[in-house]
N, C-alpha and C. Protein backbone atom coordinates (compact mmCIF):
# COMPACT_ATOMS: atom_id res chain seq x y z
N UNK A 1 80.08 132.58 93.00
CA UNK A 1 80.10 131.14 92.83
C UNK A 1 80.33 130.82 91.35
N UNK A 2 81.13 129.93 90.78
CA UNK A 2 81.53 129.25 89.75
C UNK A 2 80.63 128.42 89.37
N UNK A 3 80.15 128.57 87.95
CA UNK A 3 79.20 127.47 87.52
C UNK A 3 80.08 126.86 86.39
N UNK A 4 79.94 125.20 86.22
CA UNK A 4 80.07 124.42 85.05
C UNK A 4 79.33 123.76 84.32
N UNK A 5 79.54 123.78 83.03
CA UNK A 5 78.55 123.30 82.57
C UNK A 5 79.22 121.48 82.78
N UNK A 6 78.58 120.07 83.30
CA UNK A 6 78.92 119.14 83.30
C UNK A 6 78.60 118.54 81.41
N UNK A 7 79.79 117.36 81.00
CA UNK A 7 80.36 116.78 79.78
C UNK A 7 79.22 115.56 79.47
N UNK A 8 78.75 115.17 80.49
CA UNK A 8 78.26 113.77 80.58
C UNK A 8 77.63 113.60 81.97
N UNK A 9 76.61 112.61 82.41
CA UNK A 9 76.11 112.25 83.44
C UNK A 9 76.96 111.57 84.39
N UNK A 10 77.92 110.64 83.86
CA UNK A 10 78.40 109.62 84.35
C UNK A 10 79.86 109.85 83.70
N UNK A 11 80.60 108.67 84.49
CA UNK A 11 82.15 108.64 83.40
C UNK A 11 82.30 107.74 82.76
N UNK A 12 81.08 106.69 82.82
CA UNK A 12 81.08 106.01 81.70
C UNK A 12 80.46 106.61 80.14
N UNK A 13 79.60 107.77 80.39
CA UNK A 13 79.09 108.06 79.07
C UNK A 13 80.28 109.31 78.36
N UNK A 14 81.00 110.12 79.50
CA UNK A 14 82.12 110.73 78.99
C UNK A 14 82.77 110.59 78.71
N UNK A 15 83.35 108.87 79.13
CA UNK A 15 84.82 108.35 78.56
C UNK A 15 84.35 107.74 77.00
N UNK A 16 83.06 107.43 76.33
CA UNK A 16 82.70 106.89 75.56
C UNK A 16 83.23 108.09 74.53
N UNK A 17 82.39 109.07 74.60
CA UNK A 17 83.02 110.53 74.01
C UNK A 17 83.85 111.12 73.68
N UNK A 18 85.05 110.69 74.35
CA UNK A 18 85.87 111.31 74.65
C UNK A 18 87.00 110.39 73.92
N UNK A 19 86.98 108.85 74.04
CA UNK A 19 88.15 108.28 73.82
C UNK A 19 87.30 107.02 73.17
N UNK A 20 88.11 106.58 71.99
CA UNK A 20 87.78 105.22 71.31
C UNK A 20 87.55 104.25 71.81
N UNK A 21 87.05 103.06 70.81
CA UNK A 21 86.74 101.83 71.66
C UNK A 21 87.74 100.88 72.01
N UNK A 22 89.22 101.62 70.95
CA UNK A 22 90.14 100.69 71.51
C UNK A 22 90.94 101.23 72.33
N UNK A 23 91.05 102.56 72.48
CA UNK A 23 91.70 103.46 73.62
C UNK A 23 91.15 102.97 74.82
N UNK A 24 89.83 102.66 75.36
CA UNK A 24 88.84 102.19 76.35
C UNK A 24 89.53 100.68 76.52
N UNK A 25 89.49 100.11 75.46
CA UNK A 25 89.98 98.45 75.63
C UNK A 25 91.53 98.37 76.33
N UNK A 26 92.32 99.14 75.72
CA UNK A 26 93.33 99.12 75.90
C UNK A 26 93.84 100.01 77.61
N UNK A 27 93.30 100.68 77.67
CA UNK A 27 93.23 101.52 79.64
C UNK A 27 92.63 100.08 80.39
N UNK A 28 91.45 99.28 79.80
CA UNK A 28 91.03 98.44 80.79
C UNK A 28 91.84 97.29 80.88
N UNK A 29 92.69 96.98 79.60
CA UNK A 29 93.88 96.05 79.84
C UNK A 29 94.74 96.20 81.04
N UNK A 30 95.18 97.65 81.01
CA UNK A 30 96.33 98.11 81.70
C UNK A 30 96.35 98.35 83.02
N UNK A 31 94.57 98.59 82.94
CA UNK A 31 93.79 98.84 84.71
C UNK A 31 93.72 97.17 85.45
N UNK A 32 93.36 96.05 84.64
CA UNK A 32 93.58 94.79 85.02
C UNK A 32 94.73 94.14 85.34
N UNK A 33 95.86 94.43 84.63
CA UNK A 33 97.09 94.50 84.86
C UNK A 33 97.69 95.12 86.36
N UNK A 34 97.62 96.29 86.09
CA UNK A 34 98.33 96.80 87.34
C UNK A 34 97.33 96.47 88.55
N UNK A 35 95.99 96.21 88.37
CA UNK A 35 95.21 95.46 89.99
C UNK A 35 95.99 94.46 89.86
N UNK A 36 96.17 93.39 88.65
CA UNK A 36 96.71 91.75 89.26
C UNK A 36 97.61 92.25 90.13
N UNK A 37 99.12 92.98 89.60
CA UNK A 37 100.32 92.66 90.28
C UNK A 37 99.92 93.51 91.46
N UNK A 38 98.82 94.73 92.33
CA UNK A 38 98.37 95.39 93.42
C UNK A 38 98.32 94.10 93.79
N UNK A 39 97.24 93.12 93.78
CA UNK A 39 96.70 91.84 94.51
C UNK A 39 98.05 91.16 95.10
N UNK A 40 98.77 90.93 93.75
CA UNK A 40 100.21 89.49 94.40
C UNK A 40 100.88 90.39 95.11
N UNK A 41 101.14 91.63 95.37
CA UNK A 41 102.24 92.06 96.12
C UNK A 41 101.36 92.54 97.74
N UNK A 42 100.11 92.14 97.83
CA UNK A 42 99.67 92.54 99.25
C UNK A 42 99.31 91.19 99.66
N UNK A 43 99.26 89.92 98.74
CA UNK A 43 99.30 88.42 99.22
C UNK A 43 100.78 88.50 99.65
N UNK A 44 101.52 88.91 99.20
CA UNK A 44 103.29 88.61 99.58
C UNK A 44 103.28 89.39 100.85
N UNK A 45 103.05 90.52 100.77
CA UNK A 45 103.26 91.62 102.23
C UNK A 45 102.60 90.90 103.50
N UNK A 46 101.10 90.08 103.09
CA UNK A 46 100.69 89.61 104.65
C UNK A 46 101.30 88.73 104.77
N UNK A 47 101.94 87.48 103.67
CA UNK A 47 102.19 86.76 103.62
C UNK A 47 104.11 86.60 104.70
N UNK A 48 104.70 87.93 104.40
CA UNK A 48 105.14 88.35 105.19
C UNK A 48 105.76 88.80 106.67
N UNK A 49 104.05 89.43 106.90
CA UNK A 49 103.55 89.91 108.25
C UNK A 49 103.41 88.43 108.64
N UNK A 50 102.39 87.60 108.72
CA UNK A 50 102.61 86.29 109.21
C UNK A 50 103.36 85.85 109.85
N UNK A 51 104.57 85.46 108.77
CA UNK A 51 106.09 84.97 109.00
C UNK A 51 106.35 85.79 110.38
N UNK A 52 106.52 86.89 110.60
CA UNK A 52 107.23 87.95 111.23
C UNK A 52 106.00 87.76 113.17
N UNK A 53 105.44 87.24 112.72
CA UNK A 53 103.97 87.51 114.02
C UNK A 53 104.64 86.29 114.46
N UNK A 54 104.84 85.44 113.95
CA UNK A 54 105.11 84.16 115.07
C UNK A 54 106.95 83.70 115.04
């Protein structure tokens, strides 16, 4: 069996460690970003399906 030693408890205390506060700012920009346009393009897809049901 393989043992590791674990970095951190959590991935919030490893990403602190690991990467700056503006490296962190800047991933959570980009993570907000790409959810918005996830959100508008599955409002368009049902929006879609709808159309297509009746």
């Amino acid at each position: 069996m393989n043992k590791t030693n674990a970095i951190g408890s959590n991935w919030k205390e490893i990403r602190k460690e690991l990467f700056s506060q503006e490296e962190i700012h800047k991933t959570d920009e980009r993570v907000a970003s790409i959810r918005k346009k996830l959100k508008k393009k599955e409002r368009t897809a049902k929006k879609i399906r709808n159309v297509h049901e009746y």
